[in-house]
C-alpha atoms as a PDB file:
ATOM      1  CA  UNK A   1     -16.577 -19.312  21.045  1.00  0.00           C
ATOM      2  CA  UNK A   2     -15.683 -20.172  17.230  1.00  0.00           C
ATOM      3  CA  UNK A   3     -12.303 -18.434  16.334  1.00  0.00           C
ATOM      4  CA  UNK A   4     -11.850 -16.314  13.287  1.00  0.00           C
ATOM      5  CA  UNK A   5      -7.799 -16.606  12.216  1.00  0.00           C
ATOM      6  CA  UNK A   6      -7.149 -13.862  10.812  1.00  0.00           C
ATOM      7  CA  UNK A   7      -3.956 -15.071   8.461  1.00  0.00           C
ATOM      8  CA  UNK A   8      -1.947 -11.866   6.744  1.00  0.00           C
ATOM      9  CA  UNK A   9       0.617 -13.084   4.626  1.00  0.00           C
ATOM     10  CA  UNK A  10       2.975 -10.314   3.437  1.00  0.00           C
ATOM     11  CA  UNK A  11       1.912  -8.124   6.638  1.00  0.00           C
ATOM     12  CA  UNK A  12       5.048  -5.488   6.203  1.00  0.00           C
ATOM     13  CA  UNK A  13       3.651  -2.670   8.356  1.00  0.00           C
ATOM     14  CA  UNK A  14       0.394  -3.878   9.347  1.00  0.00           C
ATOM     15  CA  UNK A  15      -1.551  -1.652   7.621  1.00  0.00           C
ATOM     16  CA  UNK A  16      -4.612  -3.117   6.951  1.00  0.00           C
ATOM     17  CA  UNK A  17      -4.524  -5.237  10.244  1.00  0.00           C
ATOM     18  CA  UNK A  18      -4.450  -1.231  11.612  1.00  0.00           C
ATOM     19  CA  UNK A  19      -7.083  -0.032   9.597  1.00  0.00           C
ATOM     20  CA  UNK A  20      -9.253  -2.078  12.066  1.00  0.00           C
ATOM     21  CA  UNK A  21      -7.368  -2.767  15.271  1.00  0.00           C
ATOM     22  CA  UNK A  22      -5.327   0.409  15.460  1.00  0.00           C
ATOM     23  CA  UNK A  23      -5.823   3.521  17.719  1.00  0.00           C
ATOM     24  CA  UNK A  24      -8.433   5.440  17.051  1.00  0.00           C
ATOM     25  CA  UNK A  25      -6.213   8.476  17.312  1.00  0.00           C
ATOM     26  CA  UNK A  26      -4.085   7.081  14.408  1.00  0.00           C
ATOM     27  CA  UNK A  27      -7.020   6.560  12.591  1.00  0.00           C
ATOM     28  CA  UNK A  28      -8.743   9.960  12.431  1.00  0.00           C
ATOM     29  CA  UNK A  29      -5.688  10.970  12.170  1.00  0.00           C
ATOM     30  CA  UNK A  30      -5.374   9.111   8.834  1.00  0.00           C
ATOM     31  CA  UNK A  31      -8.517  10.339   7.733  1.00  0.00           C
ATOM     32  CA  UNK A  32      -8.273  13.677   8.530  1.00  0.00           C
ATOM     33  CA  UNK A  33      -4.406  13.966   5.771  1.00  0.00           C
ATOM     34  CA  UNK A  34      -6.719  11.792   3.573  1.00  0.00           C
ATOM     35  CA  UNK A  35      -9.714  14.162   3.346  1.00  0.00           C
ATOM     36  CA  UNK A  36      -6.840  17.531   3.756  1.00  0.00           C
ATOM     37  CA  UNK A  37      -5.050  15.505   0.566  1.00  0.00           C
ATOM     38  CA  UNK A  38      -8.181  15.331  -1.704  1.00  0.00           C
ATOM     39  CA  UNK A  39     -10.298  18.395  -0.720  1.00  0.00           C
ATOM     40  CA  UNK A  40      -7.908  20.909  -0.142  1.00  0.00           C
ATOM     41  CA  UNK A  41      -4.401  19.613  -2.195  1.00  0.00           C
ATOM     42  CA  UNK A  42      -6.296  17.818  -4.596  1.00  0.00           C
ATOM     43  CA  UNK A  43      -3.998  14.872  -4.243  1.00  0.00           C
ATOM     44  CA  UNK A  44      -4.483  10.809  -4.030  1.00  0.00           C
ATOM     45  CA  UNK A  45      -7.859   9.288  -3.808  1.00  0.00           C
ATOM     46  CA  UNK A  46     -10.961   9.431  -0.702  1.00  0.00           C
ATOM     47  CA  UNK A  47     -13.470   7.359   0.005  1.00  0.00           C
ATOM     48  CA  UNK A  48     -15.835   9.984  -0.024  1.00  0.00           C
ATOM     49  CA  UNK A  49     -17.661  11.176   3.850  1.00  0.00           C
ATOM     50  CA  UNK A  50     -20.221   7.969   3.043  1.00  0.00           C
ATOM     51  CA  UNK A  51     -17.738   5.780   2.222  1.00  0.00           C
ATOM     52  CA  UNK A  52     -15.787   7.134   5.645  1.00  0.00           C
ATOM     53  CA  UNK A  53     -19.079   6.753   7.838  1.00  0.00           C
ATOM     54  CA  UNK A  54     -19.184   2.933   6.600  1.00  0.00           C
ATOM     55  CA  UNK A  55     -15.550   2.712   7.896  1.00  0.00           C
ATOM     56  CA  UNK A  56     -16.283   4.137  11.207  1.00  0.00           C
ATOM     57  CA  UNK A  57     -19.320   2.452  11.826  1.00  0.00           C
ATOM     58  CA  UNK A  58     -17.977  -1.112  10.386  1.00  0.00           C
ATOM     59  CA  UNK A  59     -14.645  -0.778  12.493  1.00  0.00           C
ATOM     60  CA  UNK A  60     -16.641  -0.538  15.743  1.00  0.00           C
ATOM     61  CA  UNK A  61     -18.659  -2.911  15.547  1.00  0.00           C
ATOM     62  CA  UNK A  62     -15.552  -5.224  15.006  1.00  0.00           C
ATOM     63  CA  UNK A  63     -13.879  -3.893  17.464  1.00  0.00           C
ATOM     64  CA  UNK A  64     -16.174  -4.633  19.968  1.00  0.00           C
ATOM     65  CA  UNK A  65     -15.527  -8.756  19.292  1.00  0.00           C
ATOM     66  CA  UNK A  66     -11.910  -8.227  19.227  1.00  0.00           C
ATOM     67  CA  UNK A  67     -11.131 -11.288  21.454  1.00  0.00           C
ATOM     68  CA  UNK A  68     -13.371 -13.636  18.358  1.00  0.00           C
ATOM     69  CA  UNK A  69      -9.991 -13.002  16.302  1.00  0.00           C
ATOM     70  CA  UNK A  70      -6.945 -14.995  16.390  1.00  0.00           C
ATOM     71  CA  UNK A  71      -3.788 -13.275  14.460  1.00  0.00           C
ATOM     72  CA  UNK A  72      -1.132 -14.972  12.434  1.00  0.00           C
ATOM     73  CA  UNK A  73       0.988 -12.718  10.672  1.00  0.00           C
ATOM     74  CA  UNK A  74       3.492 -13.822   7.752  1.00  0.00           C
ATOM     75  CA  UNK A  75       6.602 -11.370   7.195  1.00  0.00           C
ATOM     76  CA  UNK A  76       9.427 -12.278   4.752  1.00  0.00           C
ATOM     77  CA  UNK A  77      11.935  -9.315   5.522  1.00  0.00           C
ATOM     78  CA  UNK A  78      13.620  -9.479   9.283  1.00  0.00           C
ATOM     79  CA  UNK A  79      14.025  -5.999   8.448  1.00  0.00           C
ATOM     80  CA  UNK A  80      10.556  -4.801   9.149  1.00  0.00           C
ATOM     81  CA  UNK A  81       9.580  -8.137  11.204  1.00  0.00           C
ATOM     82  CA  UNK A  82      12.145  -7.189  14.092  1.00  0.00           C
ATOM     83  CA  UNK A  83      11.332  -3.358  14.363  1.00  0.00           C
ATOM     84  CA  UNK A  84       7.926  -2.500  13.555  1.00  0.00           C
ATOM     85  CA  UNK A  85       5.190  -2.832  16.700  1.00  0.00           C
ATOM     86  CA  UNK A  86       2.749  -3.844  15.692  1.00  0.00           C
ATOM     87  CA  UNK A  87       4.107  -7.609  15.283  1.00  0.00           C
ATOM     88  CA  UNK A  88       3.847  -7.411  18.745  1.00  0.00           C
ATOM     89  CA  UNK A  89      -0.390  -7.117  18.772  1.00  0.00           C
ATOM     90  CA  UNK A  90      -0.098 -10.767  16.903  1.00  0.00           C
ATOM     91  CA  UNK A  91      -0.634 -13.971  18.041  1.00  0.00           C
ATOM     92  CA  UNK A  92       1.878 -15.477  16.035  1.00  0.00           C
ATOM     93  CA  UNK A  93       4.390 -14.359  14.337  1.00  0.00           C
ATOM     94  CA  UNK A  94       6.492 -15.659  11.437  1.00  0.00           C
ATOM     95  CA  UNK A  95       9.483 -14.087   9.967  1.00  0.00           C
ATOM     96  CA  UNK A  96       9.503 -16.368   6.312  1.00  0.00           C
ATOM     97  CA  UNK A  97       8.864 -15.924   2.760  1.00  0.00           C
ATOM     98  CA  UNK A  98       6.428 -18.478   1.704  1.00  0.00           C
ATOM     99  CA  UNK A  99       7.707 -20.293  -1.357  1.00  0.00           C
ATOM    100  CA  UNK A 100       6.207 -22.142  -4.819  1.00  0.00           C
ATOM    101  CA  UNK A 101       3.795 -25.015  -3.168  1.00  0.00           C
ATOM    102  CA  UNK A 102       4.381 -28.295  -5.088  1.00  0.00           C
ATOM    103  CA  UNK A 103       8.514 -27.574  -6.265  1.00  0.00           C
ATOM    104  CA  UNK A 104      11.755 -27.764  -4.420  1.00  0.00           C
ATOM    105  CA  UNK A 105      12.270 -28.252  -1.334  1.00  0.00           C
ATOM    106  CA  UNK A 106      10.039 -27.683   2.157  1.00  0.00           C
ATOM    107  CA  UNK A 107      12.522 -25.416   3.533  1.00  0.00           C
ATOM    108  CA  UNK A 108      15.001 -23.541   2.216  1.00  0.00           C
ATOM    109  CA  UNK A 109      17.552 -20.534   2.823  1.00  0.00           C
ATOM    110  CA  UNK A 110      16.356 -17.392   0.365  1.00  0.00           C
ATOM    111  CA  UNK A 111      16.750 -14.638  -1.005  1.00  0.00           C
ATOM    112  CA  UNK A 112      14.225 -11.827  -0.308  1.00  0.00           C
ATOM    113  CA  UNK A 113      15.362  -8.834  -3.389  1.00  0.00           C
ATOM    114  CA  UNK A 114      14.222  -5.693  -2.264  1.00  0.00           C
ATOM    115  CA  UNK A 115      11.825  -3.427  -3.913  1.00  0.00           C
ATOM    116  CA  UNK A 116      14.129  -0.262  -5.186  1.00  0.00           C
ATOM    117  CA  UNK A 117      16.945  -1.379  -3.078  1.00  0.00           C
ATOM    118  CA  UNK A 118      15.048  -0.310   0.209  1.00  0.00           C
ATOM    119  CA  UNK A 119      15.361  -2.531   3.596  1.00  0.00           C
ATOM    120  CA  UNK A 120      12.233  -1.409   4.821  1.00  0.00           C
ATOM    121  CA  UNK A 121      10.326  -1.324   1.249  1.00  0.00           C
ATOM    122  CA  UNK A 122       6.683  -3.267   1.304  1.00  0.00           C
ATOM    123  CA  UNK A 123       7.567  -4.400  -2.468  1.00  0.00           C
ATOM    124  CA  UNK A 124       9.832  -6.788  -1.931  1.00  0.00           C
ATOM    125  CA  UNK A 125       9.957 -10.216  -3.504  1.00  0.00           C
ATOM    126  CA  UNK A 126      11.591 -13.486  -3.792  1.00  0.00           C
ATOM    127  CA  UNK A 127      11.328 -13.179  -8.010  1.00  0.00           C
ATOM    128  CA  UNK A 128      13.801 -11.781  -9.812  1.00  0.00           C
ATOM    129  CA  UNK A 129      10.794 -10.892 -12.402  1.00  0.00           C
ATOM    130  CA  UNK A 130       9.402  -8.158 -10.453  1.00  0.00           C
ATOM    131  CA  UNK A 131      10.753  -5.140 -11.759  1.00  0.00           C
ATOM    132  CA  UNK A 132      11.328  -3.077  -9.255  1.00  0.00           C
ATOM    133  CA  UNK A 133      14.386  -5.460  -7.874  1.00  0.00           C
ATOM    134  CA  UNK A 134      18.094  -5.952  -8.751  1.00  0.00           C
ATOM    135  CA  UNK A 135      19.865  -8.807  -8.269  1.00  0.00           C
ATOM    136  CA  UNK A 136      22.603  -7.246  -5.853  1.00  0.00           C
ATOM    137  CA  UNK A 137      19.918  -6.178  -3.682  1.00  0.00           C
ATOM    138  CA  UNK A 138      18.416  -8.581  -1.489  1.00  0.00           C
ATOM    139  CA  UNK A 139      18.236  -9.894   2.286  1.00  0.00           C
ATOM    140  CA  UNK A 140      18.437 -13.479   3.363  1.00  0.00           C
ATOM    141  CA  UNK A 141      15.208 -14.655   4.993  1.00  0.00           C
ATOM    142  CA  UNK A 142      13.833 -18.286   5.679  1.00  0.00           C
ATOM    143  CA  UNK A 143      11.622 -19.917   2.791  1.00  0.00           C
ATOM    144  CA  UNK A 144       9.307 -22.600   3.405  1.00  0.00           C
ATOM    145  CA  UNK A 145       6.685 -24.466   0.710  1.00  0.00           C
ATOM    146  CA  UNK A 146       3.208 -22.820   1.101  1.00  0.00           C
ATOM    147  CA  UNK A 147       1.754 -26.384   1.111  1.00  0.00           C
ATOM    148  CA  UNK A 148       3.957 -27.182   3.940  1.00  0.00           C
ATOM    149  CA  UNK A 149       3.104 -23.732   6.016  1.00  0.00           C
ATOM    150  CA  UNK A 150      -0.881 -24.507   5.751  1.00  0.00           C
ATOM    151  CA  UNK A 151      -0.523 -27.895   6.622  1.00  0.00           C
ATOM    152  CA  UNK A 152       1.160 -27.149   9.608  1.00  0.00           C
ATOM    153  CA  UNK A 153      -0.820 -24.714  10.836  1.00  0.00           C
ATOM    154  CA  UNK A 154      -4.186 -26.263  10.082  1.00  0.00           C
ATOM    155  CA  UNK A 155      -2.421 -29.161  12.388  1.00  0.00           C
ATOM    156  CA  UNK A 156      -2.086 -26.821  14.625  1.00  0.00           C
ATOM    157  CA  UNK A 157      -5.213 -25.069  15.001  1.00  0.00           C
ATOM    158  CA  UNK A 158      -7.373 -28.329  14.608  1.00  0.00           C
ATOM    159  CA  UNK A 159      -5.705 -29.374  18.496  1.00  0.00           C
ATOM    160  CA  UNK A 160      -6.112 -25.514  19.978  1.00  0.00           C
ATOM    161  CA  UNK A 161      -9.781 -24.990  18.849  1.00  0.00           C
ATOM    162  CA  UNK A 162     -12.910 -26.557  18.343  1.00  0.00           C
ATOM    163  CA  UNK A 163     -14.303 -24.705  15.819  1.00  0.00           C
ATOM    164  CA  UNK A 164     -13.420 -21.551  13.489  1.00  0.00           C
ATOM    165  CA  UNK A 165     -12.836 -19.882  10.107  1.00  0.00           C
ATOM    166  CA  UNK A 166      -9.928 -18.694   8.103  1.00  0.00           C
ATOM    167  CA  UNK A 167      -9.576 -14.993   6.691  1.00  0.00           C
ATOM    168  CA  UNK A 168      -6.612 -14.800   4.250  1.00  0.00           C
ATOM    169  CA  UNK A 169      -5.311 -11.638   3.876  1.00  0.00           C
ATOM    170  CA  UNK A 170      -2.190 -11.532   1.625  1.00  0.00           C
ATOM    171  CA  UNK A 171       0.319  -9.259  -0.447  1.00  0.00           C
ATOM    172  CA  UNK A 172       2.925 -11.278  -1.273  1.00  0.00           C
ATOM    173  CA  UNK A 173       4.914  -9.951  -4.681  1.00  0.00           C
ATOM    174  CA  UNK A 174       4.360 -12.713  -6.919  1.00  0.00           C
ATOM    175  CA  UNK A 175       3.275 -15.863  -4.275  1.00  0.00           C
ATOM    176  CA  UNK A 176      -0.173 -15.048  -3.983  1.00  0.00           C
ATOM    177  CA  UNK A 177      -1.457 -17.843  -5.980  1.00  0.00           C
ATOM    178  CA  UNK A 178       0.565 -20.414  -4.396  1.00  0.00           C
ATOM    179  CA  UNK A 179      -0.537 -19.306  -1.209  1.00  0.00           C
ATOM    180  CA  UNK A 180      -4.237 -19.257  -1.996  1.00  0.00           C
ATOM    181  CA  UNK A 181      -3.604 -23.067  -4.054  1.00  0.00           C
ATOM    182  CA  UNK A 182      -2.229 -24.248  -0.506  1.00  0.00           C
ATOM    183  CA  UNK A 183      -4.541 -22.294   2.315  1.00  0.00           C
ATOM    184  CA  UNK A 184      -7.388 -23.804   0.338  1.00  0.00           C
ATOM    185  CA  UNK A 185      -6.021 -27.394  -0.491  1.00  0.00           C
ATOM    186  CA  UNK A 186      -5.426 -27.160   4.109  1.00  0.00           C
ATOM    187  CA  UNK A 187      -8.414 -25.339   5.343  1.00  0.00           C
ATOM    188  CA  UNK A 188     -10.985 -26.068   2.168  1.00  0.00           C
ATOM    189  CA  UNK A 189     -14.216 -24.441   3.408  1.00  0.00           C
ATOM    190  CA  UNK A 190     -12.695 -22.970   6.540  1.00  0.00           C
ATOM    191  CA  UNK A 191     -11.008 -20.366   4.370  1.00  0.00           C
ATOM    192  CA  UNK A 192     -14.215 -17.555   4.257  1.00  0.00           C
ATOM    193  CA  UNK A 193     -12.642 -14.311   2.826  1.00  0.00           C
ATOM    194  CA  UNK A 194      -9.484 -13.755   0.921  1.00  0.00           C
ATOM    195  CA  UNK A 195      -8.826 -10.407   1.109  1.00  0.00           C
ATOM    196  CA  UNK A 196      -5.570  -8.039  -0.485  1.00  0.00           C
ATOM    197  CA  UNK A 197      -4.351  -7.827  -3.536  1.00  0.00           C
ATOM    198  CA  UNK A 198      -3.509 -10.267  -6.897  1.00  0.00           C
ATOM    199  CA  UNK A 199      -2.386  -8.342  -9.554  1.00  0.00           C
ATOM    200  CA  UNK A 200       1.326  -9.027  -8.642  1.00  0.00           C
ATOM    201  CA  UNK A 201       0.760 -12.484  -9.848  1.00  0.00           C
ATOM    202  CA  UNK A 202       0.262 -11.549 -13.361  1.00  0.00           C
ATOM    203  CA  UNK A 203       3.136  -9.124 -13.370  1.00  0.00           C
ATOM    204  CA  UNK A 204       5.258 -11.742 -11.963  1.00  0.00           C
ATOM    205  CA  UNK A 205       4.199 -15.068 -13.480  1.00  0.00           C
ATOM    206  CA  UNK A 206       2.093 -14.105 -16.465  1.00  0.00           C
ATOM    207  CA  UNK A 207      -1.523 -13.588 -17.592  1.00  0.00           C
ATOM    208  CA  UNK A 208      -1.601 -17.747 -17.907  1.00  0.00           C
ATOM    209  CA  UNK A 209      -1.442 -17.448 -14.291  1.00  0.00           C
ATOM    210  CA  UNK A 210      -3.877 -14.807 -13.145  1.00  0.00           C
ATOM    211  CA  UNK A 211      -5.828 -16.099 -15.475  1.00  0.00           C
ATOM    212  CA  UNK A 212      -5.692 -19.895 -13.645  1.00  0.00           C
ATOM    213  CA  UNK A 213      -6.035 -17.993 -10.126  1.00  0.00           C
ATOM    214  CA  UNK A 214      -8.931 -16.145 -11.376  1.00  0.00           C
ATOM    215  CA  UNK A 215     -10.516 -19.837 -12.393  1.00  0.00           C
ATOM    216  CA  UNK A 216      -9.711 -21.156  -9.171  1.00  0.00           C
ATOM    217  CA  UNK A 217     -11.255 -18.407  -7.080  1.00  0.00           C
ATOM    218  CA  UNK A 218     -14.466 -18.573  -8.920  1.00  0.00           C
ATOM    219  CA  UNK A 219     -14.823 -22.270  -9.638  1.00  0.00           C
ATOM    220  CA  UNK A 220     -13.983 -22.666  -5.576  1.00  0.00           C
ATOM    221  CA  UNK A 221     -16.616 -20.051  -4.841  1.00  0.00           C
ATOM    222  CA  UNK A 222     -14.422 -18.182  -2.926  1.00  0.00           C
ATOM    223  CA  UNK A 223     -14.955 -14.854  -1.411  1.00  0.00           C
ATOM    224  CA  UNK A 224     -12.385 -12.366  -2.522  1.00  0.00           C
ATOM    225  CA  UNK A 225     -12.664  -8.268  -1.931  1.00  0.00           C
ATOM    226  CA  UNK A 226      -9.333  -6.005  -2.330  1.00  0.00           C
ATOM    227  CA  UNK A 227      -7.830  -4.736   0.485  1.00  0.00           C
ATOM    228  CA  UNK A 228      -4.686  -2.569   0.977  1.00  0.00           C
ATOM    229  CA  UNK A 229      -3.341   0.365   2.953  1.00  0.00           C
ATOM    230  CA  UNK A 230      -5.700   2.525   0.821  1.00  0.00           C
ATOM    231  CA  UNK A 231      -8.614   3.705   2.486  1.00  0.00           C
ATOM    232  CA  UNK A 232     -10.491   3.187  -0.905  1.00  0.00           C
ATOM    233  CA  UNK A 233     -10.919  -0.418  -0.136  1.00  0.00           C
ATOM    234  CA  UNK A 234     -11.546  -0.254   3.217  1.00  0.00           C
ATOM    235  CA  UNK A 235     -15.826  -0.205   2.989  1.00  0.00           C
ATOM    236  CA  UNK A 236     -15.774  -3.260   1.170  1.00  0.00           C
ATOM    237  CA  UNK A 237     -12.916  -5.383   2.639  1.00  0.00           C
ATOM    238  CA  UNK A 238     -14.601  -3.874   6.390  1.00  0.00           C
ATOM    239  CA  UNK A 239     -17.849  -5.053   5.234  1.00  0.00           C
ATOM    240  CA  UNK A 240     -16.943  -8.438   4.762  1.00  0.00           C
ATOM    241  CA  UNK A 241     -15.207  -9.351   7.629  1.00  0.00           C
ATOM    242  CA  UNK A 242     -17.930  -7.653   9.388  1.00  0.00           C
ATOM    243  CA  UNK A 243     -20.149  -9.969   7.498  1.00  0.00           C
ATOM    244  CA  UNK A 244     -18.355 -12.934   8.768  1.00  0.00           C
ATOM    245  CA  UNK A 245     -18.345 -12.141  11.824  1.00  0.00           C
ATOM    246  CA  UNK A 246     -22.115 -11.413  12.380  1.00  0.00           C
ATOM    247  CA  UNK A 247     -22.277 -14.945  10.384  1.00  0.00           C
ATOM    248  CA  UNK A 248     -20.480 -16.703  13.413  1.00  0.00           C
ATOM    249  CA  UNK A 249     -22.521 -14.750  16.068  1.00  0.00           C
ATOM    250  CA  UNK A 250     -25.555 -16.121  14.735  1.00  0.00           C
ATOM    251  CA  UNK A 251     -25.080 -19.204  12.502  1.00  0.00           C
ATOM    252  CA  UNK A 252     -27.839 -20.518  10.321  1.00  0.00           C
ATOM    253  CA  UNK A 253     -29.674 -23.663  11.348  1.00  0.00           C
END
């Protein structure tokens, strides 16, 4: 059966990995404060009861091929690595901050600021540009080159199975291009779907940047939807794996 590895770099609490694969419970339960929040407190944003019946009838049907998915999830911060549960629904685990592809060294020892000082806080980063970090603030955490990560692990999987494709999902404070440079440069046409969000890269690196990610994406005819712990994106990003997944079950000829 042809694998789909599911990579989420910058997994923090697993939301989006939940949004699919989490219990059902949780989930109404999510929907029901996010429907309460709009409709009765006004507050935050809802996908609307079309946009909800997408959700529901997307996440079943991946649910159903659950065992189709093989999870690899990327977590700089030991913090939330160590003590959240949901690490433990993985297939791998790795508790690293993926670094700068091409500069420096393979591995090295870093420091992970965190976002407003918090230990637990999903907007952590290994840049001193973000803004939301101080200098003083920080946790140590294993870095390793991006290019080195993805060649590893496209090592890897090429020995464990015969055949599969690559989702990326990623939220990485600042990395995000170097990531995507070094999944595709590994996995080329493997990688189907990146999924999560980019604009970090600009606030961290620079329009010049985006911009040059942007190029890459497009002129690499890569798939990209946005997907976060908002249930706004959650049609779309659904829809796509979804997508890929109904691809695999019946592949053209």
């Amino acid at each position: 059966m042809k694998k789909i590895i599911w990579i989420d770099v910058g997994t923090h609490f697993g939301q989006e990995y939940s949004s699919i694969f989490g219990s059902n419970y949780a989930f109404f339960i999510h929907a029901l404060k996010r429907i309460i929040g709009k409709k009765i407190l006004n507050r935050g944003k809802f996908v609307g009861f079309k946009g909800l019946r997408d959700i529901i009838s997307s996440r079943a049907r991946i649910r159903k091929r659950f065992d189709a998915f093989y999870t690899v999830f990327v977590e700089a911060n030991p913090k939330i690595a160590y003590t959240q549960n949901i690490y433990l629904d993985a297939s791998m685990v790795f508790n690293l901050a993926l670094t700068d592809g091409d500069e420096g060294s393979p591995l090295s020892i870093t420091k992970l600021y965190l976002g407003d000082g918090s230990e637990l806080s999903q907007g952590s980063s290994v840049f001193l540009e973000k803004e939301n970090v101080q200098k003083s603030s920080y946790v140590t955490t294993l870095g390793v080159s991006s290019v080195t990560f993805f060649s590893e692990l496209q090592a890897y999987f090429e020995k464990k199975f015969k055949d599969y494709d690559v989702i990326l999902r990623l939220n990485c404070e600042g990395v995000e291009d170097d990531v995507i440079y070094a999944a595709y440069k590994s996995f080329g046409k493997k990688l189907k779907l990146i999924c999560g969000s980019l604009k970090d890269v600009e606030g961290v690196k620079g329009l010049e940047s985006a911009q040059r990610l942007d190029k890459f994406i497009k002129d690499n005819r890569l798939l990209f939807v946005n997907f976060n712990s908002g249930m706004i994106s959650w049609p779309e990003a659904h829809a796509a794996i979804l997508n890929l997944l109904e691809e695999n079950q019946n592949p053209k000829d």
